[in-house]
N, C-alpha and C. Protein backbone atom coordinates (compact mmCIF):
# COMPACT_ATOMS: atom_id res chain seq x y z
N UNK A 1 110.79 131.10 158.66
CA UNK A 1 110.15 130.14 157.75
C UNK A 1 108.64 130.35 157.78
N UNK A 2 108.14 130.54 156.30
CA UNK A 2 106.49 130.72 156.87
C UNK A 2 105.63 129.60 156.27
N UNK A 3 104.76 129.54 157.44
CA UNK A 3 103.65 128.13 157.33
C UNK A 3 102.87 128.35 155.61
N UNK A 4 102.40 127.13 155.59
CA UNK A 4 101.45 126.97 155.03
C UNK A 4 100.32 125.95 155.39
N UNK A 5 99.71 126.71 154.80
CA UNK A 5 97.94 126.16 155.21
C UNK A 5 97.46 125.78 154.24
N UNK A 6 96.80 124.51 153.89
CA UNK A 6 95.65 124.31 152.89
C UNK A 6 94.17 123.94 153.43
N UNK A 7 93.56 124.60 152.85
CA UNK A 7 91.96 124.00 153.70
C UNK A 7 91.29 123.12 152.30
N UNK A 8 90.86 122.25 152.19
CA UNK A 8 89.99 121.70 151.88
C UNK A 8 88.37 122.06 151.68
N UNK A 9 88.43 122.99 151.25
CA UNK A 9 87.00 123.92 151.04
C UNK A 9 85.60 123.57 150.07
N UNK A 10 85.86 122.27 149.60
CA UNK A 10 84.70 121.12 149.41
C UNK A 10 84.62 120.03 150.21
N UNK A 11 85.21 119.86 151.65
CA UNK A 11 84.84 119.28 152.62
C UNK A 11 83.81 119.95 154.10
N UNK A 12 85.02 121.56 153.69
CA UNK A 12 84.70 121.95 154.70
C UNK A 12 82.64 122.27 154.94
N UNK A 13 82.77 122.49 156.13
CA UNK A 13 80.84 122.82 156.42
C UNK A 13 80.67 124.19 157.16
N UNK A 14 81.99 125.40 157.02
CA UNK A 14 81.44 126.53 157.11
C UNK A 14 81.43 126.83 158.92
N UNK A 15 81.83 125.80 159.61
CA UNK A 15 81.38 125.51 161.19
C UNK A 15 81.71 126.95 161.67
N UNK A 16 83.52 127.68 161.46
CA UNK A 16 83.74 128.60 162.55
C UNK A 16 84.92 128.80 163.05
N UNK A 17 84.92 127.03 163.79
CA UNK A 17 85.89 126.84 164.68
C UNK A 17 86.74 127.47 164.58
N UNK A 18 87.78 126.58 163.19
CA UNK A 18 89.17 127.63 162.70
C UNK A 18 88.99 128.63 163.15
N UNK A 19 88.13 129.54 162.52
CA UNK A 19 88.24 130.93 162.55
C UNK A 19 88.78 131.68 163.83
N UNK A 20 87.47 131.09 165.18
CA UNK A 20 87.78 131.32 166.22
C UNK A 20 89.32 131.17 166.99
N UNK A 21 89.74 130.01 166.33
CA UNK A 21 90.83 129.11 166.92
C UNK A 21 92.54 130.28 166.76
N UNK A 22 92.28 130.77 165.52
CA UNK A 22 93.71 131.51 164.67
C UNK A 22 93.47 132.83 166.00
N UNK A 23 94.92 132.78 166.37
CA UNK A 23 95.26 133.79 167.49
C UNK A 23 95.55 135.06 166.67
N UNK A 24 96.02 134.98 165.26
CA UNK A 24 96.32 135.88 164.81
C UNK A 24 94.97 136.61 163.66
N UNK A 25 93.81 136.09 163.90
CA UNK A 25 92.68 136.38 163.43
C UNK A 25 93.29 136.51 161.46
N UNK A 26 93.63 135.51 161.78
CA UNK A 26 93.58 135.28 159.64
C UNK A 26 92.91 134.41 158.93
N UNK A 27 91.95 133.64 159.60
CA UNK A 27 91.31 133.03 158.91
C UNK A 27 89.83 133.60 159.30
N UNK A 28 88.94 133.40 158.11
CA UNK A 28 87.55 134.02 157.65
C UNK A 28 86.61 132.92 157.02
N UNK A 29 85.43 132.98 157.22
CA UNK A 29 84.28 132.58 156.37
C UNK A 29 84.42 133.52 155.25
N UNK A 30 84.32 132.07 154.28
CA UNK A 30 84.44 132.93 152.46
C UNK A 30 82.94 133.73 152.43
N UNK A 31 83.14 134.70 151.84
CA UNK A 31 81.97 135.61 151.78
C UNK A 31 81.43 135.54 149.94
N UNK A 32 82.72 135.35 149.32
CA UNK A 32 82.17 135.26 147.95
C UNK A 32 82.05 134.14 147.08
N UNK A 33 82.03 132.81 148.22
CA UNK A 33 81.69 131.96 147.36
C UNK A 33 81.38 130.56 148.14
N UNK A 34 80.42 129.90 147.40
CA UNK A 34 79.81 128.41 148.56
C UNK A 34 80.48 127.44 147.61
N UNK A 35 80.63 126.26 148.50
CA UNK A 35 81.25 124.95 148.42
C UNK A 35 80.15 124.01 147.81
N UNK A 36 79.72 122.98 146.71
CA UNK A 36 79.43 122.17 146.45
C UNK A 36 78.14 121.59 147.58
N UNK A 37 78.54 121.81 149.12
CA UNK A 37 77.77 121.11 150.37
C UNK A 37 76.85 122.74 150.59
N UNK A 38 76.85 124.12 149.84
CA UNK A 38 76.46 125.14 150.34
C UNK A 38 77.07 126.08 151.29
N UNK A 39 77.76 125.39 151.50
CA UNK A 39 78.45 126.00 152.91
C UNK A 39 79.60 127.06 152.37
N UNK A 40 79.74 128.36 153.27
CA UNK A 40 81.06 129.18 153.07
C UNK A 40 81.77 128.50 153.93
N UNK A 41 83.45 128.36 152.97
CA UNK A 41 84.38 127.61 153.43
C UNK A 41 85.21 128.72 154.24
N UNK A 42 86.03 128.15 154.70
CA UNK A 42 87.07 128.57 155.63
C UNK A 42 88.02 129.21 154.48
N UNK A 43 88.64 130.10 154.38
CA UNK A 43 90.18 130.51 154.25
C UNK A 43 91.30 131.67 155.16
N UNK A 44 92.06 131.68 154.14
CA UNK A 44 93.23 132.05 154.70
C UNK A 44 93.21 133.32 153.96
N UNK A 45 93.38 134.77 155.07
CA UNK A 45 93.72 136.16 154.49
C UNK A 45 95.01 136.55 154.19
N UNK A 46 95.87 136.17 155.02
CA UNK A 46 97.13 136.29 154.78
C UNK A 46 98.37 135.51 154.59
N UNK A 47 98.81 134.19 154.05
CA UNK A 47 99.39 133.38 154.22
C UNK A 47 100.70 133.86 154.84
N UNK A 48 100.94 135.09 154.52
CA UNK A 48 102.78 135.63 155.22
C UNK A 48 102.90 135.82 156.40
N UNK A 49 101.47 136.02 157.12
CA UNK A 49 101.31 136.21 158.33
C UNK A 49 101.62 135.10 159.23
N UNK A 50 101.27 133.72 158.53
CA UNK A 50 100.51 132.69 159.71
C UNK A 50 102.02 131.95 160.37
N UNK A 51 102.13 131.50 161.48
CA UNK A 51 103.36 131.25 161.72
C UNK A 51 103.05 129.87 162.35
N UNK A 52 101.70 129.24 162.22
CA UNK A 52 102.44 127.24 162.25
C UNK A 52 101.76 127.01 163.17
N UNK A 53 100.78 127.58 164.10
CA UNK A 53 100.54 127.34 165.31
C UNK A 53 99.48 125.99 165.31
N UNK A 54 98.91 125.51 164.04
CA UNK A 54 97.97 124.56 164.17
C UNK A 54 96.83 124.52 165.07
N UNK A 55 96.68 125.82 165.57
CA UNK A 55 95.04 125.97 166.41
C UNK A 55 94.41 125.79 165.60
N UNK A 56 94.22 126.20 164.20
CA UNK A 56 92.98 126.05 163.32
C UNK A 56 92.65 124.32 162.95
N UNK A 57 94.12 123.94 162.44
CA UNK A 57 93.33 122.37 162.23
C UNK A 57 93.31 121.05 163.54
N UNK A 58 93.84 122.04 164.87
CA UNK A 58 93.44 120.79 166.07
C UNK A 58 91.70 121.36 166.10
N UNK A 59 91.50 122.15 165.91
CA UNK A 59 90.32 122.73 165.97
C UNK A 59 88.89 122.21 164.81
N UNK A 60 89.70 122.05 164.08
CA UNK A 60 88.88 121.45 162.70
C UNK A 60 88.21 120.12 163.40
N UNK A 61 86.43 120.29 163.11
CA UNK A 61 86.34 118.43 163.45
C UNK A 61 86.07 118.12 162.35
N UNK A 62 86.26 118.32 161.23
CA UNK A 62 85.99 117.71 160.37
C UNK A 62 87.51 117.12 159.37
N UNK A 63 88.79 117.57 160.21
CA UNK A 63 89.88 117.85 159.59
C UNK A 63 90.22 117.66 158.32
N UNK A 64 89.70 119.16 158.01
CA UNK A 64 90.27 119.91 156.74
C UNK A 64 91.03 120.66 156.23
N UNK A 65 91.98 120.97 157.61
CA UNK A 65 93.10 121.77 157.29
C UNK A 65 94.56 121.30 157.01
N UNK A 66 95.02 121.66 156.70
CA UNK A 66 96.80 120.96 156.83
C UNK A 66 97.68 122.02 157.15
N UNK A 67 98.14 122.28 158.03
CA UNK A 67 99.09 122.76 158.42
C UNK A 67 100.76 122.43 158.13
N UNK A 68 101.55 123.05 156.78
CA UNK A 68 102.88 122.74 156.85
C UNK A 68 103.86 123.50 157.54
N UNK A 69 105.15 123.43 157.91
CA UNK A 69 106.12 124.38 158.37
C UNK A 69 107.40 124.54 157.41
C-alpha cells in the first residue's frame, strides 16, 4: 500500500526539518518556486517511494504535512 503525503506549501516556511527527517531522502526544498510567505516549500520527489513513516510531519513544527496510509 503506498503512502501519501500532502504538504501544505503556503503554510510551509522552508525550515528543513522534513527534509532532514525522510530516511528515505525524498523530500526537498522547492528550487523552482516560492510560497506567498517567500519561502521554498517542502515537497515530495517520489510519492511511490514513500512508505508512511511520518518522520517528516512529527518533524514539521509548523504541521504542514499529512501523512495518509
Amino acid at each position: 500500500m503506498m503512502a501519501k503525503i500532502t504538504i501544505n506549501e503556503a503554510l510551509c516556511k522552508g525550515c528543513g526539518m522534513c527534509v532532514n527527517a525522510c530516511p528515505k531522502n525524498l523530500l526537498v526544498l522547492a528550487t523552482d518556486h516560492i510560497n506567498a510567505k517567500g519561502y521554498h516549500p517542502a515537497t515530495i520527489t517520489d510519492m511511490a517511494q514513500c512508505v508512511g513513516c511520518t518522520s517528516c510531519a512529527i518533524m514539521c513544527p509548523d504541521v504542514v504535512i499529512t501523512v495518509e496510509k
